[in-house]
Protein backbone atom coordinates (compact mmCIF):
# COMPACT_ATOMS: atom_id res chain seq x y z
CA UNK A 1 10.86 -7.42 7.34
CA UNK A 2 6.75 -7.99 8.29
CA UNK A 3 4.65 -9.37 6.19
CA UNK A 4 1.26 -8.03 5.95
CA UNK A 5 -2.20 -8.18 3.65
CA UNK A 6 -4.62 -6.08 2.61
CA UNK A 7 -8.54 -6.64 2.71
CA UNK A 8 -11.07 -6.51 0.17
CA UNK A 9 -13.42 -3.30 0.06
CA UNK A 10 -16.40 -5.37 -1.00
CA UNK A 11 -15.56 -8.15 1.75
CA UNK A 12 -16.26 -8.04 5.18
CA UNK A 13 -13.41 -6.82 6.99
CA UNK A 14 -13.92 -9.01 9.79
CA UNK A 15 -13.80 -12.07 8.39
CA UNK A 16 -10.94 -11.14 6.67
CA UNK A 17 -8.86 -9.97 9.64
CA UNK A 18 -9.37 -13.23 11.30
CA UNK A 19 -8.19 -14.84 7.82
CA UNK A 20 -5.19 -13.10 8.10
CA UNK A 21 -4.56 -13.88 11.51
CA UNK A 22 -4.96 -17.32 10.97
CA UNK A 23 -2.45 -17.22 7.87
CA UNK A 24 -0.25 -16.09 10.67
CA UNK A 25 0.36 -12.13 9.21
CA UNK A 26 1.91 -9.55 10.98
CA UNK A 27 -0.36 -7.00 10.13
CA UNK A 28 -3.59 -5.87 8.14
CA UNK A 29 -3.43 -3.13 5.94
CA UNK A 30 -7.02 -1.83 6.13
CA UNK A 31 -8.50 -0.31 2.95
CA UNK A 32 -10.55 2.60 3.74
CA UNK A 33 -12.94 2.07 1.35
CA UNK A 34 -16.82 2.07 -0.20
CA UNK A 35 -18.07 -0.08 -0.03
CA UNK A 36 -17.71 -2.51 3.14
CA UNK A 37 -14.97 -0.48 4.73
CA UNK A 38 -16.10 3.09 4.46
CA UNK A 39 -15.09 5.56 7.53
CA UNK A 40 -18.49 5.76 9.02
CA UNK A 41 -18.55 2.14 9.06
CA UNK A 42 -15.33 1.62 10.68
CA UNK A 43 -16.80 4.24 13.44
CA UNK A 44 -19.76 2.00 13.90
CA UNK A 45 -17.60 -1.14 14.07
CA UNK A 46 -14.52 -0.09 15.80
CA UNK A 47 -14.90 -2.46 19.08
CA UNK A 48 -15.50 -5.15 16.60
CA UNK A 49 -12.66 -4.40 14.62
CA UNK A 50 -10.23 -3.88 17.53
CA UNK A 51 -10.99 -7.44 18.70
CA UNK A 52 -10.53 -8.87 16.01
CA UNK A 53 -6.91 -7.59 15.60
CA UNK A 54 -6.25 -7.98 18.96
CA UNK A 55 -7.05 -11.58 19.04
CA UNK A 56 -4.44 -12.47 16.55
CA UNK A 57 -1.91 -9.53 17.38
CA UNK A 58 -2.27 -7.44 14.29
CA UNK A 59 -0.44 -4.28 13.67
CA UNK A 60 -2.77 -2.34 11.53
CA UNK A 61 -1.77 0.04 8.36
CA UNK A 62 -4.14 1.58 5.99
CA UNK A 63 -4.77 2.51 2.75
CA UNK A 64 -6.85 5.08 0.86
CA UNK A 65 -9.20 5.20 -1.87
CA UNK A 66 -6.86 4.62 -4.99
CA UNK A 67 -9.61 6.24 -7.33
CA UNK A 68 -9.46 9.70 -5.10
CA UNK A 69 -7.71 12.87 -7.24
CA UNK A 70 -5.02 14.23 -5.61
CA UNK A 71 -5.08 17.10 -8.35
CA UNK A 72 -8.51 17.62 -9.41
CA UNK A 73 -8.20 20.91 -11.71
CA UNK A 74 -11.61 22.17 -10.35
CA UNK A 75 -10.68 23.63 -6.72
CA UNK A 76 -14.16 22.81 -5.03
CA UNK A 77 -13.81 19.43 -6.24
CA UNK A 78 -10.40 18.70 -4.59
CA UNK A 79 -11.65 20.21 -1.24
CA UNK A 80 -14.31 18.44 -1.16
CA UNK A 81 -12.17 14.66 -1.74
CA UNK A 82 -9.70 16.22 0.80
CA UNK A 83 -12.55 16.17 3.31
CA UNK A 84 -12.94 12.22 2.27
CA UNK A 85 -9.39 12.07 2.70
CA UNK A 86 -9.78 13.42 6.79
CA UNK A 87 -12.22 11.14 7.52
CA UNK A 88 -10.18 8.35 6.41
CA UNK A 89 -7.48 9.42 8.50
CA UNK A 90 -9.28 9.54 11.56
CA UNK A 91 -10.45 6.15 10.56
CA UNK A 92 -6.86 4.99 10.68
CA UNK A 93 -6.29 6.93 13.89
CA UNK A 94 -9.13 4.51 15.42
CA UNK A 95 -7.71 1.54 14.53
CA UNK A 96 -4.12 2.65 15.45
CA UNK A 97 -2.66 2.78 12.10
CA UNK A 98 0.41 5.01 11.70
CA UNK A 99 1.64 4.37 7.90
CA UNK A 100 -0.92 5.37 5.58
CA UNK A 101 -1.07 5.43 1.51
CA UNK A 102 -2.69 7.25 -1.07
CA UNK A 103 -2.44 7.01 -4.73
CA UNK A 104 -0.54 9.34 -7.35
CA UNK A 105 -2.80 11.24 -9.76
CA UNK A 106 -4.77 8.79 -12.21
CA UNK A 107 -7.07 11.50 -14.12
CA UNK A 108 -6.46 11.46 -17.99
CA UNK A 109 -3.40 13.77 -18.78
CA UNK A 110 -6.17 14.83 -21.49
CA UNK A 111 -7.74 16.57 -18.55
CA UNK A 112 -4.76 18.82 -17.67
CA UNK A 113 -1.07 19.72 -18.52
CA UNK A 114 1.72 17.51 -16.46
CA UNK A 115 2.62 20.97 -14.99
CA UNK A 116 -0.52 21.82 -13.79
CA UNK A 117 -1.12 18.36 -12.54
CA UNK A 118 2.04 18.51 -10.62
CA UNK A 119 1.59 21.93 -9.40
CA UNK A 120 -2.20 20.62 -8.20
CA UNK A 121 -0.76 17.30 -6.39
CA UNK A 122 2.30 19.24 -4.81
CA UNK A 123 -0.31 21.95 -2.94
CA UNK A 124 -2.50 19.49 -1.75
CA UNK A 125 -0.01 16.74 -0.48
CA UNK A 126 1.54 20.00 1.84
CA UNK A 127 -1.95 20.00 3.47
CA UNK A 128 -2.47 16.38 3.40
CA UNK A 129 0.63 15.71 4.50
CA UNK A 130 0.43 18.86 7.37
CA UNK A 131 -3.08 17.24 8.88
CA UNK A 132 -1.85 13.92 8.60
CA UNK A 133 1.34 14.37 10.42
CA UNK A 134 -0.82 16.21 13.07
CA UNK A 135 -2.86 13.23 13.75
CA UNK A 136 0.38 10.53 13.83
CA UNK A 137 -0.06 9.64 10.63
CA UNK A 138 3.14 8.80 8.37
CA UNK A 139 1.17 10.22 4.94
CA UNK A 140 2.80 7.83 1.97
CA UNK A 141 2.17 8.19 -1.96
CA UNK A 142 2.16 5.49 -4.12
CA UNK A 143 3.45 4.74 -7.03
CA UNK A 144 1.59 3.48 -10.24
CA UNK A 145 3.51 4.05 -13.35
CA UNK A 146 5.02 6.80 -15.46
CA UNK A 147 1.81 7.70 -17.33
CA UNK A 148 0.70 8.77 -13.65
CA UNK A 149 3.68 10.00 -11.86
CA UNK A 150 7.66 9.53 -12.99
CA UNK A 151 10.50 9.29 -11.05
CA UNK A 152 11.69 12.55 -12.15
CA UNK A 153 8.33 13.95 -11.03
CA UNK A 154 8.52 11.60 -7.34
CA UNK A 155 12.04 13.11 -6.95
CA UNK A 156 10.62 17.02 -7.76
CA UNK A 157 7.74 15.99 -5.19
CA UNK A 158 9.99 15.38 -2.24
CA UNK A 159 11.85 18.27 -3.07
CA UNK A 160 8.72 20.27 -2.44
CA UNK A 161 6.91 17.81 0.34
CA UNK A 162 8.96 15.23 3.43
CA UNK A 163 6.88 12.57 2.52
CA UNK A 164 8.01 8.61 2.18
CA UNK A 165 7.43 6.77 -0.36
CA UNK A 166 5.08 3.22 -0.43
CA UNK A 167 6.83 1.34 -3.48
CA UNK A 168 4.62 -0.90 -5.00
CA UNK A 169 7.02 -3.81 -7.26
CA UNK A 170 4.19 -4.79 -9.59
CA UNK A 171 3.81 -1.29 -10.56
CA UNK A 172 7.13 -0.69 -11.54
CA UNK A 173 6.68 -4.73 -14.04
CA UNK A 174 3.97 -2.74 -15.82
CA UNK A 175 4.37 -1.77 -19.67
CA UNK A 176 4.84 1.38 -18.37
CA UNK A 177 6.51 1.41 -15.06
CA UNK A 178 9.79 2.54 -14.88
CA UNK A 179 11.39 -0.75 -13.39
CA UNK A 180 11.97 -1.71 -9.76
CA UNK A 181 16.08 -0.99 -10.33
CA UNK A 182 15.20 2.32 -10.91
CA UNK A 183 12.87 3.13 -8.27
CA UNK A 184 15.06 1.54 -5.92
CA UNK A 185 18.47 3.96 -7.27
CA UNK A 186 16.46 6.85 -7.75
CA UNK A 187 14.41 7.14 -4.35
CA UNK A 188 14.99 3.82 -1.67
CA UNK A 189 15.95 6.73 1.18
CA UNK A 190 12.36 7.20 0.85
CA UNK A 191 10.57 4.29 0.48
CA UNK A 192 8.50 3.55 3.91
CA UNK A 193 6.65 0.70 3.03
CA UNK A 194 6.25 -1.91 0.32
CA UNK A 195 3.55 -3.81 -1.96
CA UNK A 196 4.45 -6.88 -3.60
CA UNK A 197 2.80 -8.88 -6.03
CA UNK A 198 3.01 -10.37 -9.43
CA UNK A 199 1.97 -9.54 -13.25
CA UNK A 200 2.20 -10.69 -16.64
CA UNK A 201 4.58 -7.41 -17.39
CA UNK A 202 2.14 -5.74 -19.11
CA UNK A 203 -0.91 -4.85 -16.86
CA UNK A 204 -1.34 -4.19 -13.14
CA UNK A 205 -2.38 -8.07 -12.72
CA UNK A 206 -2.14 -8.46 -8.85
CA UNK A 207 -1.28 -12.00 -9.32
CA UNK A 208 0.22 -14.86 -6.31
CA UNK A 209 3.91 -14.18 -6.13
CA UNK A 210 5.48 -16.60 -9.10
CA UNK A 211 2.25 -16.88 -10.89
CA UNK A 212 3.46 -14.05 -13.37
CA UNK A 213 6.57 -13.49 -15.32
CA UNK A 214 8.44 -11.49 -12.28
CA UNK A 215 11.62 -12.95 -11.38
CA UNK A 216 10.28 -13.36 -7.79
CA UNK A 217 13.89 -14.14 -6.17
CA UNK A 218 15.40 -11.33 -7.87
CA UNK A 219 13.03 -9.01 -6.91
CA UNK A 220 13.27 -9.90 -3.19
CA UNK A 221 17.23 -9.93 -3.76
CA UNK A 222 17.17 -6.48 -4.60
CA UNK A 223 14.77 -5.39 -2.49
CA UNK A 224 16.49 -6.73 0.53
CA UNK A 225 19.47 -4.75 -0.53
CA UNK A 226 18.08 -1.59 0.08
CA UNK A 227 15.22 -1.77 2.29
CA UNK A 228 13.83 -3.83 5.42
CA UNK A 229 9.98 -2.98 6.53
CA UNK A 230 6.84 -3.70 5.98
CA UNK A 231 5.24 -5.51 3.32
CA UNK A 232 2.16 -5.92 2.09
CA UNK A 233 0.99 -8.90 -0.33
CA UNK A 234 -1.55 -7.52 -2.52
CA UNK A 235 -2.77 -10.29 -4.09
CA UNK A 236 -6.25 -10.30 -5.79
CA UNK A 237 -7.97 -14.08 -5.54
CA UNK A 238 -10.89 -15.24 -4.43
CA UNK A 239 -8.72 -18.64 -3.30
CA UNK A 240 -6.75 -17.41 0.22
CA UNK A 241 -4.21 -20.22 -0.54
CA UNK A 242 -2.55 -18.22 -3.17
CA UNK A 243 -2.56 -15.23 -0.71
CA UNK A 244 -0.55 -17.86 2.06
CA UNK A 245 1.30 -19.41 -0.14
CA UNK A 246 3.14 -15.99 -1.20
CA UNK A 247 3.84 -15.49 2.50
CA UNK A 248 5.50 -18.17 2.47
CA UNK A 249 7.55 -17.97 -0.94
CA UNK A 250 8.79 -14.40 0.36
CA UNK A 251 9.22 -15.62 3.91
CA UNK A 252 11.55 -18.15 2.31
CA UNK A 253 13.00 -16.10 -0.11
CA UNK A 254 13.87 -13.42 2.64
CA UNK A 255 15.26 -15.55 5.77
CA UNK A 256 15.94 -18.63 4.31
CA UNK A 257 14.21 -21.91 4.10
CA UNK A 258 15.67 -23.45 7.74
CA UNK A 259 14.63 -19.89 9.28
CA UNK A 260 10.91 -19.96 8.12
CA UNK A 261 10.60 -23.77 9.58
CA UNK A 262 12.02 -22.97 12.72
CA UNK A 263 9.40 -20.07 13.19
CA UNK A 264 6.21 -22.51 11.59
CA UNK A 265 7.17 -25.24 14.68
CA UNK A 266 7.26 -22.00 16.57
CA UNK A 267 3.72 -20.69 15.48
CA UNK A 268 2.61 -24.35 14.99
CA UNK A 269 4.06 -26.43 17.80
C-alpha cells in the first residue's frame, strides 16, 4: 500500500506538490483541472512540474474533471468533452502518470432513461478506454453512488469494457452509496486504485479520516483484505495538518504502530 494526495484545482499545483513531498507522500494525484491545473497549463509548466516531483520522489497519478459527461444524450456534445478528455490524457502522459480516473455519469436521470444513459457511457468508455490504453494510460471509472451508477450497472460495464475500477470509500458511506462491503464482494478483482476519506454518512463530506462517523479501522480492515495499492487521501481542508494526520492514522492502521515509527526515524533521522 502507497499513500498518495490529491491537489486542489484552484491552488497552485506547485506549492502543493512540494506540500506533499514534505508530508512525506508517495505520490500526487494531479487533478487535471480549470482552473489552476488545466492541460494547456500543465504544457506550459511541465519542467516546473517535473522538478518539483522529482525533488521529493513523487510517483504521479491523475484525475479528470469529475463534472465531465461521460453520456451526454446530445452526440456533438459528448465529442466535443471527449476531445477535453484527450488533452487531459496527454497531460498525464507528460507528467508520467499511468493510472488515471474519470467520474461515472452525474447528469439528472430527468435528462435521460438509465438505459440510454448506460448505453451512452458504455460506447464512449470503449473509445476512451481504446485511446487511453494507446497512450499507457490505465483508464479507471469512479464510483459515486447508486443514483449515478450501481453495482449492478459497474458489473454490466465491465462486461462490455476491461476497465479497473478506482473505489472511492466515502462514496460508498453516502445516503445513497451502496456500502463499501458490497463494492468490495461485488467487484474488488477490479478495483485499481483507491480514495479514502471520511463523511457524516449522509453527504459526500471529504472530511480528515476519523473526523466523520466512518468506522476508520474497519474500513481499512476490510480493505486490506481484499486489496493492496494505491491510495489517495482526498481530504478537503484548508488546514494541511488534517491532510498529514490521516497519513498517518492509515499508515498506522495498515502496518502497525512499531512499523510506521521505524520508517518516521527512517524519513526523519
Amino acid at each position: 500500500m502507497i499513500i498518495g494526495a490529491m491537489n486542489n484545482p484552484h491552488k497552485g499545483l506547485i506549492e502543493q506538490i512540494h506540500l506533499f513531498g514534505e508530508m512525506n507522500f508517495d505520490y500526487a494525484e494531479v487533478t487535471i483541472e480549470h482552473p489552476h491545473a488545466r492541460p494547456e497549463w500543465i504544457e506550459r509548466h511541465k519542467k516546473d512540474v517535473l522538478d518539483a516531483l522529482q525533488s521529493y520522489n513523487l510517483g504521479t497519478l491523475a484525475h479528470l474533471p469529475w463534472y465531465f459527461s461521460i453520456a451526454h444524450p446530445y452526440e456533438r456534445v459528448q465529442k466535443a468533452i471527449n476531445s477535453e478528455f484527450t488533452q487531459a490524457f496527454r497531460a498525464a502522459q507528460m507528467l508520467g502518470a499511468q493510472k488515471i480516473t474519470l467520474h461515472t455519469e452525474t447528469l439528472s436521470p430527468s435528462i435521460q432513461s438509465r438505459e440510454s444513459s448506460m448505453q451512452n457511457a458504455v460506447s464512449t468508455l470503449k473509445l476512451l478506454h481504446k485511446e487511453a490504453t494507446n497512450m499507457g494510460l490505465d483508464l479507471l471509472i469512479e464510483n459515486l453512488d447508486a443514483k449515478s451508477l450501481s453495482i449492478e450497472e459497474f458489473k454490466t460495464l465491465f462486461s462490455q469494457v476491461d476497465m479497473g475500477l478506482t473505489l472511492d470509500v466515502g462514496h460508498t458511506q453516502t445516503a445513497k452509496g451502496e456500502g463499501l462491503e458490497n463494492y468490495l464482494r461485488a467487484l474488488a478483482p477490479r478495483i485499481r486504485h483507491v480514495h479514502l476519506h471520511d463523511n457524516m454518512g449522509q453527504n459526500d463530506d471529504h472530511l480528515p479520516l476519523g473526523a466523520g462517523r466512518m468506522e476508520v479501522e474497519k474500513v481499512v480492515k476490510a480493505l486490506k483484505s481484499k486489496y493492496d495499492g494505491t491510495i489517495t487521501l482526498e481530504v478537503h481542508s484548508d488546514d494541511p495538518h488534517y491532510l498529514e494526520y490521516s497519513r498517518q492514522r492509515l499508515d498506522i492502521l495498515w502496518h502497525g504502530k512499531k512499523k510506521h515509527l521505524e520508517d518516521q526515524n527512517y524519513l526523519q533521522p
